[in-house]
C-alpha atoms as a PDB file:
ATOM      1  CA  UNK A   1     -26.847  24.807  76.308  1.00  0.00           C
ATOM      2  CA  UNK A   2     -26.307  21.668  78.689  1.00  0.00           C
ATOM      3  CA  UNK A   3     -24.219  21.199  81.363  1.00  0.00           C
ATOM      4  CA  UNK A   4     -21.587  18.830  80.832  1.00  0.00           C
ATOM      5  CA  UNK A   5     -21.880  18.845  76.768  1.00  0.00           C
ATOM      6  CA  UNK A   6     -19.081  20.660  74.631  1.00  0.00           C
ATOM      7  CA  UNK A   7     -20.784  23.227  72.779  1.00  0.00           C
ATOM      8  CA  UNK A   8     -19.711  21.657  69.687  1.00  0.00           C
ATOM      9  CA  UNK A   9     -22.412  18.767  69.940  1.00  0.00           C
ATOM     10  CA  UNK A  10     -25.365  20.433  68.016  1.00  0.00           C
ATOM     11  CA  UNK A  11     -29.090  20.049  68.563  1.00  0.00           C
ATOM     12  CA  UNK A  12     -29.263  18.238  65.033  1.00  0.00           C
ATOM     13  CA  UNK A  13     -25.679  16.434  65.995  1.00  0.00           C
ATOM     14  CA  UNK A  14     -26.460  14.862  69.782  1.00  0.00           C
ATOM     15  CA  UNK A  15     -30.202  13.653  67.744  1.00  0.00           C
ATOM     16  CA  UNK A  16     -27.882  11.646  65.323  1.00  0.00           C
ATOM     17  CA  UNK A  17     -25.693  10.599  67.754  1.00  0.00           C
ATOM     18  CA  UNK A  18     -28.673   8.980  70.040  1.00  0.00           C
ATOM     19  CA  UNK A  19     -30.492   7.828  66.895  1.00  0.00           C
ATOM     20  CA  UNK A  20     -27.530   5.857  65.900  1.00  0.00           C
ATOM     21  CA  UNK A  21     -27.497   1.856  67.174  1.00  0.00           C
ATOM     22  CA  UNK A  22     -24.591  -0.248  68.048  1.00  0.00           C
ATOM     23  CA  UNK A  23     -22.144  -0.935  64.987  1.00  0.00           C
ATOM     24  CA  UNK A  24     -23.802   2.378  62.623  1.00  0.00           C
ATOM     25  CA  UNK A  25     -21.150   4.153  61.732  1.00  0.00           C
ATOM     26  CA  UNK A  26     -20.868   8.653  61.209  1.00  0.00           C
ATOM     27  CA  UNK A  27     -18.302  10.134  58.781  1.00  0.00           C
ATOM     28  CA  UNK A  28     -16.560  13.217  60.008  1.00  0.00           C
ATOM     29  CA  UNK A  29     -15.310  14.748  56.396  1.00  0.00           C
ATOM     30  CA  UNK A  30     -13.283  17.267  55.906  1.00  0.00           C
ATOM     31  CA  UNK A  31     -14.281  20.807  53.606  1.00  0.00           C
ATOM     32  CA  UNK A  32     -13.301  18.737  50.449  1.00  0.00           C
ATOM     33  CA  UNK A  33     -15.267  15.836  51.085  1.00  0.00           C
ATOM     34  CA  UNK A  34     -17.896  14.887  48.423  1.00  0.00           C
ATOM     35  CA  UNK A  35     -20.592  14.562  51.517  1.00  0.00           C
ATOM     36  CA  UNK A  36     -23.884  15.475  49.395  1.00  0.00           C
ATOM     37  CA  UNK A  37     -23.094  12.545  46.871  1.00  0.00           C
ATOM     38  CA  UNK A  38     -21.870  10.084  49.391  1.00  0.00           C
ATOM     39  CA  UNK A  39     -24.102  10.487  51.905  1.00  0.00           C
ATOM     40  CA  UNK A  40     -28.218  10.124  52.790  1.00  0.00           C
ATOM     41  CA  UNK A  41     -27.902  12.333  56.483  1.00  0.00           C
ATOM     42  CA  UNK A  42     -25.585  14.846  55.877  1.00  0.00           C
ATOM     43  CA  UNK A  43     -24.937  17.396  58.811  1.00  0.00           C
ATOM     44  CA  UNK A  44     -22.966  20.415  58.100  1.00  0.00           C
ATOM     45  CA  UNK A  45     -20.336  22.392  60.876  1.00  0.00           C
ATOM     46  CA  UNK A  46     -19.031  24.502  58.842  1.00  0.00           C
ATOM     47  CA  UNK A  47     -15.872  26.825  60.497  1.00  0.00           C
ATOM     48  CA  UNK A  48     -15.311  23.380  62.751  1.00  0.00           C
ATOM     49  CA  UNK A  49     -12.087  21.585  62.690  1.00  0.00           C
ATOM     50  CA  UNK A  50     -12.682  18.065  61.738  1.00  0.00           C
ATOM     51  CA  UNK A  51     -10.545  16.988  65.026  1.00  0.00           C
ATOM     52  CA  UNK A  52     -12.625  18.889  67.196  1.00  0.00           C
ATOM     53  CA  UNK A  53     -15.677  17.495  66.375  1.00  0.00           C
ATOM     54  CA  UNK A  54     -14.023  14.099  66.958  1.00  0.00           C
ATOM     55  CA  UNK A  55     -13.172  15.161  70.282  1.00  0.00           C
ATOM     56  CA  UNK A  56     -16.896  16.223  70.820  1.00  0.00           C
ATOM     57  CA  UNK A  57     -18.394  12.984  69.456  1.00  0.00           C
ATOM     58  CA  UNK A  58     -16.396  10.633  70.995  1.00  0.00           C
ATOM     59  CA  UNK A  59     -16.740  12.186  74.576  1.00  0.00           C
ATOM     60  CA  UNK A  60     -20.159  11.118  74.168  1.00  0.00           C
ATOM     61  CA  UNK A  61     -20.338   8.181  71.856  1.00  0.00           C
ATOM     62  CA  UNK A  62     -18.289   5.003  72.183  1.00  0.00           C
ATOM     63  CA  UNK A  63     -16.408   3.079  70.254  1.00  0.00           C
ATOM     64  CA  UNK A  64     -17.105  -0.622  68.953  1.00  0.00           C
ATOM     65  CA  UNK A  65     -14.971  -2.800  71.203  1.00  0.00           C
ATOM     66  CA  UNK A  66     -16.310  -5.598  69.272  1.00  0.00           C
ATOM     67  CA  UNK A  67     -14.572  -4.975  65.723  1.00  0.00           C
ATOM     68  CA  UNK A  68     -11.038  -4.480  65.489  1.00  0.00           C
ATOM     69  CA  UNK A  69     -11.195  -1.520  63.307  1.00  0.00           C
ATOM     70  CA  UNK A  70     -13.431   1.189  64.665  1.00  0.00           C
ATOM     71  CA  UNK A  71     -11.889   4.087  62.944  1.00  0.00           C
ATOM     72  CA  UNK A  72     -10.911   4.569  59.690  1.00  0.00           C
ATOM     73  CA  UNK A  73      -9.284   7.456  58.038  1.00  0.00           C
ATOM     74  CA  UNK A  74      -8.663   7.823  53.993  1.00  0.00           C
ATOM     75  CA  UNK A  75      -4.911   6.680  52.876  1.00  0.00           C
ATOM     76  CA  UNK A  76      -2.812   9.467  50.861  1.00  0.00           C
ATOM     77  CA  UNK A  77      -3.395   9.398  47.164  1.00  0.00           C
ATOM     78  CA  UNK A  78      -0.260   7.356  45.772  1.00  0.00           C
ATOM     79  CA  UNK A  79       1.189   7.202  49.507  1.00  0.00           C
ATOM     80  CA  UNK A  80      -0.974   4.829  51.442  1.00  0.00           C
ATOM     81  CA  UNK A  81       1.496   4.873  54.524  1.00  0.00           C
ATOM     82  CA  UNK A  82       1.355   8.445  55.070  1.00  0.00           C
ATOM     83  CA  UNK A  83       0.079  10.028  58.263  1.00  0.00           C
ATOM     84  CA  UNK A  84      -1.029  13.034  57.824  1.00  0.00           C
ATOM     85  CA  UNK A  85      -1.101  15.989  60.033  1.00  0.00           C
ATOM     86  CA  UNK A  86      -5.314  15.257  60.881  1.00  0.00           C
ATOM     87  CA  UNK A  87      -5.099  11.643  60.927  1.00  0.00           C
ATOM     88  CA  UNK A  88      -2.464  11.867  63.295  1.00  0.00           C
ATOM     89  CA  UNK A  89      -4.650  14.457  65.748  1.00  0.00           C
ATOM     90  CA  UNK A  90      -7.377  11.841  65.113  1.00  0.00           C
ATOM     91  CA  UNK A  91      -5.109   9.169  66.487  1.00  0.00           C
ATOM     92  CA  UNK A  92      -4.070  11.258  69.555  1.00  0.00           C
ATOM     93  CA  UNK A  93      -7.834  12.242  69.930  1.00  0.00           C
ATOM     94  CA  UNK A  94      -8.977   8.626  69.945  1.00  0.00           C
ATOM     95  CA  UNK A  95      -5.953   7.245  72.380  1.00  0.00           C
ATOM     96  CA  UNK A  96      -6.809  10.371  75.100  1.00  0.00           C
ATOM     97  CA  UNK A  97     -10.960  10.313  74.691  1.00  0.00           C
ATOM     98  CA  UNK A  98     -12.563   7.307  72.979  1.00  0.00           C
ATOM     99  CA  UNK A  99     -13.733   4.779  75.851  1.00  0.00           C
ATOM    100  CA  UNK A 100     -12.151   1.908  73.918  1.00  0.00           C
ATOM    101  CA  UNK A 101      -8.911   3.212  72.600  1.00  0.00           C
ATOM    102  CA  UNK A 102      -8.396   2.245  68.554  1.00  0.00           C
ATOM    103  CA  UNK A 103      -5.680   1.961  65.534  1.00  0.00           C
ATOM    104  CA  UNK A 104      -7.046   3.861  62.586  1.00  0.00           C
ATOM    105  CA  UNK A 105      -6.940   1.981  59.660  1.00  0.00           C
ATOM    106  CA  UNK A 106      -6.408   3.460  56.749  1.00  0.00           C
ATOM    107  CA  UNK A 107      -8.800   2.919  53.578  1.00  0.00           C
ATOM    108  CA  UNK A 108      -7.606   3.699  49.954  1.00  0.00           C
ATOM    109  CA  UNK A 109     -10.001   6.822  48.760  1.00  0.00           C
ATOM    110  CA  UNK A 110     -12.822   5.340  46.294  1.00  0.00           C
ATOM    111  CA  UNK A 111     -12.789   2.465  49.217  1.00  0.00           C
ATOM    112  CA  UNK A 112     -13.584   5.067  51.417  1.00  0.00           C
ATOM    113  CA  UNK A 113     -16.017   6.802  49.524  1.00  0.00           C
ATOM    114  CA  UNK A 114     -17.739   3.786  49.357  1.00  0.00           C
ATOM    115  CA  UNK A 115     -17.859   3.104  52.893  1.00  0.00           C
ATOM    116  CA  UNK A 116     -19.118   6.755  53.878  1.00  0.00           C
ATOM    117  CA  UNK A 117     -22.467   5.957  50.910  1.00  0.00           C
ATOM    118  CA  UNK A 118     -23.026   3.590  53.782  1.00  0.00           C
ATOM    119  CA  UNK A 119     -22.682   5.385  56.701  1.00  0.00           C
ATOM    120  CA  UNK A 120     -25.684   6.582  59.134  1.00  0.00           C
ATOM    121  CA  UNK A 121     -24.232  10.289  58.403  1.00  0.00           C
ATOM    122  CA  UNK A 122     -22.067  12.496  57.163  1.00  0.00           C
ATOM    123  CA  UNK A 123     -20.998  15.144  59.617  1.00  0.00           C
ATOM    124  CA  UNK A 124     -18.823  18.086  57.138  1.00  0.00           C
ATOM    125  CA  UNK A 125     -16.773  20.055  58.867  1.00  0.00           C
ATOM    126  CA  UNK A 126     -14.768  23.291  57.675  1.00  0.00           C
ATOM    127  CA  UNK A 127     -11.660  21.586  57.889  1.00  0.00           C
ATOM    128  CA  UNK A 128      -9.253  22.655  55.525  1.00  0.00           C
ATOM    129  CA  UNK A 129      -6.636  20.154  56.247  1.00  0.00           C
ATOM    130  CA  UNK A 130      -5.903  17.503  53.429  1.00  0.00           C
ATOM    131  CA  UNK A 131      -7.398  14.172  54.290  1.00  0.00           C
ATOM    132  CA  UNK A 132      -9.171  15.484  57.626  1.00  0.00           C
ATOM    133  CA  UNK A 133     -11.563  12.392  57.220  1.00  0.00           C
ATOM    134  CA  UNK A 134     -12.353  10.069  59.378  1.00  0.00           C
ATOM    135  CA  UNK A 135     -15.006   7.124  60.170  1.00  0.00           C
ATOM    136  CA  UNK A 136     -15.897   5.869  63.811  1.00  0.00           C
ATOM    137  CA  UNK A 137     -18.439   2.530  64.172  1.00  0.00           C
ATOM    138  CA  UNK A 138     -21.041   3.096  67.378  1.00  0.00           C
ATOM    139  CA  UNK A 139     -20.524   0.897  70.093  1.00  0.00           C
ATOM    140  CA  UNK A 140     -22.386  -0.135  73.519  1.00  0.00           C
ATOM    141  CA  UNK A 141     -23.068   2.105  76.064  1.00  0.00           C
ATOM    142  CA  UNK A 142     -23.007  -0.618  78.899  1.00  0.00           C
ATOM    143  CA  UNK A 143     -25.799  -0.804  81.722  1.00  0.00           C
ATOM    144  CA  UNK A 144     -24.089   1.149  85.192  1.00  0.00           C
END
């Protein structure tokens, strides 16, 4: 343990975290998510909820200021302007914690699969929710 860490942030997870450079992107997947075919680093938290692990991450890791879309989250299967219920905890997550406050965009499921094959890593959590994904692009941590 660490002062000043949340518990969540793993030995193997805070590594990845501080390994990754300035517009690398992580996948936080949900239970369902096809992680071991999409991804090369896969990390596995299973009995997490995907939104809690967001929380974790991004009290630690900031958000590209320089892109306009530094979250993405998978669109509903024949619905593409649904919210669901973990996409819109993501979105409350992000406005309350993230350093640089972001929309998600959404990104139509194979689209999304695609992007995750080239993420740094795949973090799968045990959530159970449907379309508890999301993606978050690294940004600067700025000199003091």
């Amino acid at each position: 343990m660490l002062i000043g860490l949340d518990p969540l942030l793993s030995p193997d997870l805070l590594f990845t975290l501080a390994s990754m450079g300035h517009g690398d992107e992580i996948v936080i997947a949900d239970a369902n998510f096809p992680a071991d075919s999409c991804g090369q680093q896969v990390l596995r938290l299973d009995g997490l909820l995907a939104t809690d692990v967001t929380r974790a991450i991004l009290s630690i890791m900031p958000l590209d200021e320089f892109v306009g879309d530094p979250a993405h989250a998978m669109q509903v299967v024949g619905d593409a302007d649904a919210i669901p219920e973990a996409v819109a905890e993501f979105q409350q997550i992000i406005n309350e914690t993230a350093d640089h406050p972001a929309r998600i965009v959404g990104l139509e499921r194979f689209a999304f699969y695609e992007r995750s094959k080239q993420a740094y890593a795949i973090i799968q959590t045990g959530e159970r929710r449907l379309y508890g994904n999301l993606i978050l692009k690294k940004g600067v941590v700025r000199p003091d």
